[in-house]
Protein backbone atom coordinates (compact mmCIF):
# COMPACT_ATOMS: atom_id res chain seq x y z
CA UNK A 1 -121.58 38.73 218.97
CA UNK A 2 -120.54 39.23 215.40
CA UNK A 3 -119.14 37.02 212.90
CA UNK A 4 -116.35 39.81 211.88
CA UNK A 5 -112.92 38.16 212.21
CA UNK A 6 -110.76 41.14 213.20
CA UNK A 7 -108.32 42.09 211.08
CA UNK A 8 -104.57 41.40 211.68
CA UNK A 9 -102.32 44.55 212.12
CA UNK A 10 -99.51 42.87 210.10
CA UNK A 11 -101.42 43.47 207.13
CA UNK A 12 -101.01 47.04 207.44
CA UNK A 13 -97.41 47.32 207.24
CA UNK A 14 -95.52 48.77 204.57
CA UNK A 15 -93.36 45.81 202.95
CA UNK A 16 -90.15 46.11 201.19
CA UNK A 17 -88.82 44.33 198.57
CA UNK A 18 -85.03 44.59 198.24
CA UNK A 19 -83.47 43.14 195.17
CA UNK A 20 -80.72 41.05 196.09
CA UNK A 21 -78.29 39.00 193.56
CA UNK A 22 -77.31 35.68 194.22
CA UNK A 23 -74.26 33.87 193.08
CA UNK A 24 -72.58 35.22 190.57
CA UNK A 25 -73.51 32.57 187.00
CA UNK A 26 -73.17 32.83 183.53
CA UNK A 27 -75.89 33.49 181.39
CA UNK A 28 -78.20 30.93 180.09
CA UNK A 29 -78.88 31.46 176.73
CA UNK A 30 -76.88 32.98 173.51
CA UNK A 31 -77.35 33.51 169.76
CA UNK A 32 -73.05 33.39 169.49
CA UNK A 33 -71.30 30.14 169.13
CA UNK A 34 -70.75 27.32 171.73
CA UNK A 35 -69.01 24.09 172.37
CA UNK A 36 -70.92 21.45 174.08
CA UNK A 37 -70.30 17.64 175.67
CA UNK A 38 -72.73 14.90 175.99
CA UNK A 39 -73.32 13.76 179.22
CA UNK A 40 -74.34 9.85 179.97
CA UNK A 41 -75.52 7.55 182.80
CA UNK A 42 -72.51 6.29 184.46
CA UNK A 43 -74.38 3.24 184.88
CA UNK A 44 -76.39 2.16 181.34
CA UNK A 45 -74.82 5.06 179.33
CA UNK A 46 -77.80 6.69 178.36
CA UNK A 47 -77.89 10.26 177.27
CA UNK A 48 -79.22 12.48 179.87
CA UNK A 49 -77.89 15.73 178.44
CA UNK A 50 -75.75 18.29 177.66
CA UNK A 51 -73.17 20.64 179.27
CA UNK A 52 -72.52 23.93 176.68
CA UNK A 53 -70.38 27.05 177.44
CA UNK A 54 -69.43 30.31 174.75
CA UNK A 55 -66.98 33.29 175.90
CA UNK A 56 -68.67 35.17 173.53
CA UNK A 57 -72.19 35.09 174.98
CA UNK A 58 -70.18 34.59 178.25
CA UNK A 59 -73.33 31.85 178.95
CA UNK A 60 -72.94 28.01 179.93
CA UNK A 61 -75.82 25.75 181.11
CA UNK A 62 -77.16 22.67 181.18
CA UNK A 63 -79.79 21.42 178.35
CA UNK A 64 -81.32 17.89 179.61
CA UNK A 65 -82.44 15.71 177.10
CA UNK A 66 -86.11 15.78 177.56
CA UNK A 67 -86.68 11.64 176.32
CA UNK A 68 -84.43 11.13 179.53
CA UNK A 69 -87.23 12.24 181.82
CA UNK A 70 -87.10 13.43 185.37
CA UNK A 71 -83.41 11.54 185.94
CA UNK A 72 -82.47 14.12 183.13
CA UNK A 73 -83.66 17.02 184.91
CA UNK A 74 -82.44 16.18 188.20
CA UNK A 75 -78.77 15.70 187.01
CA UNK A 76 -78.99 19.26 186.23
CA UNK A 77 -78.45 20.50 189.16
CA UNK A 78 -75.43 18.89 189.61
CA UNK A 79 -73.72 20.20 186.57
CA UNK A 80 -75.22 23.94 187.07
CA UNK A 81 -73.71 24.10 190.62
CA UNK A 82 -70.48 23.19 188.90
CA UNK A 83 -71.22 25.53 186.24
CA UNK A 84 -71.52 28.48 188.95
CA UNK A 85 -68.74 27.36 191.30
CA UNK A 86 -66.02 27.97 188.22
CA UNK A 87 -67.65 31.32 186.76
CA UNK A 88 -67.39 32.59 191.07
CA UNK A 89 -63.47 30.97 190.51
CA UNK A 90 -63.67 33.73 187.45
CA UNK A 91 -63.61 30.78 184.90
CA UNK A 92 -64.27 31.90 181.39
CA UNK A 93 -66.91 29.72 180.05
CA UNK A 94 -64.86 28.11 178.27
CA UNK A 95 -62.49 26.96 180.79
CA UNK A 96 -65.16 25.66 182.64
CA UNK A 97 -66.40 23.64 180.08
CA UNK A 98 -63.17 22.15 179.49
CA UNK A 99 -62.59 21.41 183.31
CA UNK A 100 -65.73 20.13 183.50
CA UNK A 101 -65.04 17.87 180.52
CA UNK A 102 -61.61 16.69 181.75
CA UNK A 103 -63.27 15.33 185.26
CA UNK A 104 -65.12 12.07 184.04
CA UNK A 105 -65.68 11.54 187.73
CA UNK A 106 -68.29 13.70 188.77
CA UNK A 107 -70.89 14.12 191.24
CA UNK A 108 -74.34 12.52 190.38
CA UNK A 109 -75.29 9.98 188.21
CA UNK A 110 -73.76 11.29 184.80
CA UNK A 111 -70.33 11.96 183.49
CA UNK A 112 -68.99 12.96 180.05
CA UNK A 113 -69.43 11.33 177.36
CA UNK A 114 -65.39 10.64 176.15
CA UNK A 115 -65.07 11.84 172.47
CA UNK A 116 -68.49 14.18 172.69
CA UNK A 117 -66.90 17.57 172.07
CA UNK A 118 -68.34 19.40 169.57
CA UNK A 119 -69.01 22.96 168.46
CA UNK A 120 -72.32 24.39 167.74
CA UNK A 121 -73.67 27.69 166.19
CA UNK A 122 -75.57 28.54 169.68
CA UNK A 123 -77.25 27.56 172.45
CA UNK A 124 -80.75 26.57 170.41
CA UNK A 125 -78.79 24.09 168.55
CA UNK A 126 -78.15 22.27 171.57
CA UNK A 127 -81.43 22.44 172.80
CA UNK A 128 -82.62 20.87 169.72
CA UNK A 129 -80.59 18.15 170.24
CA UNK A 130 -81.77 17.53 173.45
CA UNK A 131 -85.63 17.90 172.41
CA UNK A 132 -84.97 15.83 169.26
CA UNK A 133 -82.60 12.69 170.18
């Protein structure tokens, strides 16, 4: 008897790879200039991140402030699903942001921070902020 394990067939076949796209989303990154809101803890108000959008880099995303840990991360998800359910609605980015500002009662454990509005010169601003606050 020999200790050869036959081989399985299946690795023969010929596989293909087809490229499919997924929902449609803005981009994530730009050098142009954005507006951005600070979003808090509904419960202790602590920063957990940052919502940004620009039409001109037609981009929005979510930057999560890295001192709020894992809770920061996970509220991301959250906020990008809301993020691609207005750009499939064919929300410019900046509509989004601002519908996503005007709903302080979101899902998840954050909401926007009243008064947080602010204008940036791109989308590495705000992730300085979040790495630095």
């Amino acid at each position: 008897m020999s200790d050869e394990r036959p081989i399985n067939p299946r690795f023969n076949d010929d596989v293909h790879f087809n490229l499919v796209s997924g929902p449609p989303r803005y981009r994530n990154y730009t050098d142009k200039p954005v507006g951005y809101f600070t979003v808090v803890d509904k419960q202790d108000g602590a920063v957990l991140g940052y919502v940004w959008a620009s039409d001109e880099g037609e981009a929005a995303a979510w930057e999560p402030r890295q001192a709020g840990g894992p809770r920061a991360a996970n509220e991301g998800g959250f906020w990008s699903r809301r993020l691609r359910d207005a750009k499939q609605r064919g929300l410019l980015p900046s509509q989004a942001l601002a519908e996503l500002y005007g709903n302080p009662e979101t899902a998840g454990k954050g909401r926007p921070l009243p008064g947080s509005l602010a204008d940036g010169p791109n989308a590495a601003a705000v992730e300085a902020l979040a790495k630095g606050d």
